[in-house]
C-alpha atoms as a PDB file:
ATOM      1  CA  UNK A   1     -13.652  56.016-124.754  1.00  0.00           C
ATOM      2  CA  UNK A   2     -12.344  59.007-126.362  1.00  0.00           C
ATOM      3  CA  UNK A   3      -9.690  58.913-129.336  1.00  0.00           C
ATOM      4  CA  UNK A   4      -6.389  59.556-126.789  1.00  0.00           C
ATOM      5  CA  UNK A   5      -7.511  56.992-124.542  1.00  0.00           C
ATOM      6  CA  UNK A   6      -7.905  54.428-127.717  1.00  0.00           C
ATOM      7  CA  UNK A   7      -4.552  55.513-128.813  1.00  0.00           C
ATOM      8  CA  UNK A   8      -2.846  55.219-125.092  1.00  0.00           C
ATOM      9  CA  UNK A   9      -4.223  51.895-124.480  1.00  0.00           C
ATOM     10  CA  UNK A  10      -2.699  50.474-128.088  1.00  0.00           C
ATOM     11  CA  UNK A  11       0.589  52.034-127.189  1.00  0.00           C
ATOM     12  CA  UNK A  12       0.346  50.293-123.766  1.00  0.00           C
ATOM     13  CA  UNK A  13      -0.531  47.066-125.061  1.00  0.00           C
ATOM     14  CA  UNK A  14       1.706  47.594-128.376  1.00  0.00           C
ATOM     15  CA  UNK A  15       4.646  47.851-125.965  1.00  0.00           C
ATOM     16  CA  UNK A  16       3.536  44.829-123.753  1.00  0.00           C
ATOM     17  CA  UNK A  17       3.227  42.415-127.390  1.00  0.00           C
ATOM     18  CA  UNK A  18       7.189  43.481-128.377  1.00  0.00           C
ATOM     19  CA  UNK A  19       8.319  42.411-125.272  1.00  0.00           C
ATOM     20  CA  UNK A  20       6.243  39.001-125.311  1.00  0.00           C
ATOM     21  CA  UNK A  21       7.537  38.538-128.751  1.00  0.00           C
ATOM     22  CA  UNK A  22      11.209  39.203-128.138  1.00  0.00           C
ATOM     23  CA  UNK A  23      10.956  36.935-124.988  1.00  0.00           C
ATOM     24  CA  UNK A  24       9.809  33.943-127.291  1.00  0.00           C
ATOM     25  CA  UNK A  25      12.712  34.881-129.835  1.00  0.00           C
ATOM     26  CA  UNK A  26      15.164  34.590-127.111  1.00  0.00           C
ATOM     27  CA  UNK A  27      13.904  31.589-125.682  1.00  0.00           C
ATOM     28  CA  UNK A  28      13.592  29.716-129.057  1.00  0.00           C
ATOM     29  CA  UNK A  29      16.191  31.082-130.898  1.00  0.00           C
ATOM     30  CA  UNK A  30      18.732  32.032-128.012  1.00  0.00           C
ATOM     31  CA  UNK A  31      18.422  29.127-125.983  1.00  0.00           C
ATOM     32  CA  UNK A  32      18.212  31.956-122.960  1.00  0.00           C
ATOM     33  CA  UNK A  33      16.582  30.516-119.617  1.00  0.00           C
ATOM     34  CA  UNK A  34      14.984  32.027-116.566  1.00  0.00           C
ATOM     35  CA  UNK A  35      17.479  33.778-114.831  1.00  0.00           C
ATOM     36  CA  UNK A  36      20.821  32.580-116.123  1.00  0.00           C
ATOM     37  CA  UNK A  37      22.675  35.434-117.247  1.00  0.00           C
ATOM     38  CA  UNK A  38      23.976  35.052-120.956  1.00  0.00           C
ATOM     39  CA  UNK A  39      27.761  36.649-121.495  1.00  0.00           C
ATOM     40  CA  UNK A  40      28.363  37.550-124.664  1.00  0.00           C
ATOM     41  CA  UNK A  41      32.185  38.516-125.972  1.00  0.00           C
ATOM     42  CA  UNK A  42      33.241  41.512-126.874  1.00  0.00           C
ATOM     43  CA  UNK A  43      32.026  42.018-130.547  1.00  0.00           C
ATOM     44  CA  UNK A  44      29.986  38.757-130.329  1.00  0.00           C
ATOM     45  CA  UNK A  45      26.551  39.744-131.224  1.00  0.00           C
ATOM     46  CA  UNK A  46      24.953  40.019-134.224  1.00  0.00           C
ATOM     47  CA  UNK A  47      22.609  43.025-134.215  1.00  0.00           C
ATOM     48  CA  UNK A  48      22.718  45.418-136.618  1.00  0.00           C
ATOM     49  CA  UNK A  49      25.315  47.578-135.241  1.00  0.00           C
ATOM     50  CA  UNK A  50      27.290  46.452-132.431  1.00  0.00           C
ATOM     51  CA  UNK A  51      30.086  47.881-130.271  1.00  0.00           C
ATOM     52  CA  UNK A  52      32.715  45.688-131.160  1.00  0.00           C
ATOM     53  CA  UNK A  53      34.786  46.525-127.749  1.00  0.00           C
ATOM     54  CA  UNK A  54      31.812  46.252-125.456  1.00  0.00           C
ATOM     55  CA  UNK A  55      31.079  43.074-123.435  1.00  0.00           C
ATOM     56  CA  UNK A  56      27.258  42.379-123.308  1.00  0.00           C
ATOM     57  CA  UNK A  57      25.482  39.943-121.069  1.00  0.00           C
ATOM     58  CA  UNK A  58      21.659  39.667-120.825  1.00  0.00           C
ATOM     59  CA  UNK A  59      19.213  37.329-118.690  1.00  0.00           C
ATOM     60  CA  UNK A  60      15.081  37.365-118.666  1.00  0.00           C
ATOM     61  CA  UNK A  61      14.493  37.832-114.799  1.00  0.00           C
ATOM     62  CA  UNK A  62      11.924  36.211-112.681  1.00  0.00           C
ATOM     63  CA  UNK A  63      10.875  38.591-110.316  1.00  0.00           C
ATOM     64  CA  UNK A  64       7.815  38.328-107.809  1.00  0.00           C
ATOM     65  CA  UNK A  65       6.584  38.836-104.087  1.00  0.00           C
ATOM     66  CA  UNK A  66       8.941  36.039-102.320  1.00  0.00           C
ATOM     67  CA  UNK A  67      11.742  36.280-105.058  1.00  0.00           C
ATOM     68  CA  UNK A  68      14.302  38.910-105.248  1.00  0.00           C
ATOM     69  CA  UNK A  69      17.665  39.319-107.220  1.00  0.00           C
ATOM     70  CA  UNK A  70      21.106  40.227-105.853  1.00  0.00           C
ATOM     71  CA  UNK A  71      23.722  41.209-108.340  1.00  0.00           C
ATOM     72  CA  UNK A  72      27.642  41.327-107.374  1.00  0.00           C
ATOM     73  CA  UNK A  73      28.917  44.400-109.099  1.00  0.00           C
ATOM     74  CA  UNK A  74      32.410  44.094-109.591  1.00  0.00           C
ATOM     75  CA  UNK A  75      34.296  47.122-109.970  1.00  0.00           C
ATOM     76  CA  UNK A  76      34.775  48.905-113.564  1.00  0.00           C
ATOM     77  CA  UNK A  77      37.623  51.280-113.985  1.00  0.00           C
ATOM     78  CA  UNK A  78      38.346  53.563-116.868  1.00  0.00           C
ATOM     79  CA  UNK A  79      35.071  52.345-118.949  1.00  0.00           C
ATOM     80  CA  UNK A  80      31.504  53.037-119.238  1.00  0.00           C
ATOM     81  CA  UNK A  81      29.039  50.398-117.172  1.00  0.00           C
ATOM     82  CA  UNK A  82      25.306  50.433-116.987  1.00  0.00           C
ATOM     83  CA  UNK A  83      22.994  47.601-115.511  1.00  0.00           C
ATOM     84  CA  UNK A  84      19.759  48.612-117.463  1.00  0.00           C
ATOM     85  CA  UNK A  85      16.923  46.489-115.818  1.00  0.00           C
ATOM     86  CA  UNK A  86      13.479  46.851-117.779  1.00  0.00           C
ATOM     87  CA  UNK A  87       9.780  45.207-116.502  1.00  0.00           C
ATOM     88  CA  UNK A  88       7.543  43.700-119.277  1.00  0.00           C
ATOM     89  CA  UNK A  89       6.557  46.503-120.626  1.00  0.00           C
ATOM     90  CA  UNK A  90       9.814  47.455-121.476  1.00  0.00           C
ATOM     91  CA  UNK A  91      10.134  50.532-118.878  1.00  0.00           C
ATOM     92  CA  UNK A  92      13.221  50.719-117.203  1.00  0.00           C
ATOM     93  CA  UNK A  93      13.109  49.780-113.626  1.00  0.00           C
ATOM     94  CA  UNK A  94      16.996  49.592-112.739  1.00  0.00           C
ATOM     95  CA  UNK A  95      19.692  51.514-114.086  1.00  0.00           C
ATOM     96  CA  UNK A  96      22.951  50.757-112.530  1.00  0.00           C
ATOM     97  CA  UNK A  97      25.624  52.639-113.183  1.00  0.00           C
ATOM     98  CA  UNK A  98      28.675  55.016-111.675  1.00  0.00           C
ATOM     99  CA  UNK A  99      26.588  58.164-112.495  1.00  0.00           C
ATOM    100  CA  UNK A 100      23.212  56.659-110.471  1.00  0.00           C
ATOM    101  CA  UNK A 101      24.814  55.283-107.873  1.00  0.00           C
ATOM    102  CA  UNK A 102      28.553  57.507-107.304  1.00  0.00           C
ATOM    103  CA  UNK A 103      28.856  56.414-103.722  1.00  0.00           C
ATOM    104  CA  UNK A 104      28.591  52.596-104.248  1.00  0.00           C
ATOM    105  CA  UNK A 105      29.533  52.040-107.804  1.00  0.00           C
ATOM    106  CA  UNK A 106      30.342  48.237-106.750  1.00  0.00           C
ATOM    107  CA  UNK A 107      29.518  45.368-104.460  1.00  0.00           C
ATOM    108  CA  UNK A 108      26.858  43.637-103.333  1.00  0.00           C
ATOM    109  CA  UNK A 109      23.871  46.022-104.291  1.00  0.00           C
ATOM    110  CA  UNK A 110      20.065  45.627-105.108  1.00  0.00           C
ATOM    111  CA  UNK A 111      17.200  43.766-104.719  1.00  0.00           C
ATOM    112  CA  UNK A 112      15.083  44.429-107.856  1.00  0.00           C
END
């Protein structure tokens, strides 16, 4: 193996750990469950710097061959939205938003 492959291979698996690790966090700490989403109030988080007039809501996602997930978009007006989907390796997957999708920026949309 040569020296970049070494290195890419870490970073792959580097990326892969964080995610396992912040999955048990949430999980232990959280309370968070297969595919409820969590919605959290405006200002109602405690990371390190939050937007205190954004809404946040979060969920770990079971995905696989014979399962899918719908989400109901309701419609936003005059704010920002995203749906930010990532896989375990913390690549996004899903980005829903007004600027991704301008011609259906609600409803029933996506099966992930």
């Amino acid at each position: 193996m040569s020296d970049q492959q070494i290195s890419d291979a870490y970073l792959y698996l580097l990326g892969r750990i964080l995610i396992l690790r912040q999955q048990r966090l949430d999980f232990e700490r959280e309370r968070l469950r297969w595919n409820e989403l969590v919605y959290r109030e405006p200002g109602g988080v405690a990371w390190a710097n939050p937007n205190l007039d954004v809404a946040y809501s979060e969920a770990w996602v079971a995905v696989d061959d014979k399962t899918c997930v719908r989400l109901d978009m309701p419609k936003v007006s005059g704010r920002y939205y995203t749906w930010h989907m990532l896989n375990g390796w913390g690549e996004t997957v899903l980005n829903i938003n007004e600027r991704t999708y301008p011609a259906q920026p609600a409803a029933p949309m996506h099966c992930a």
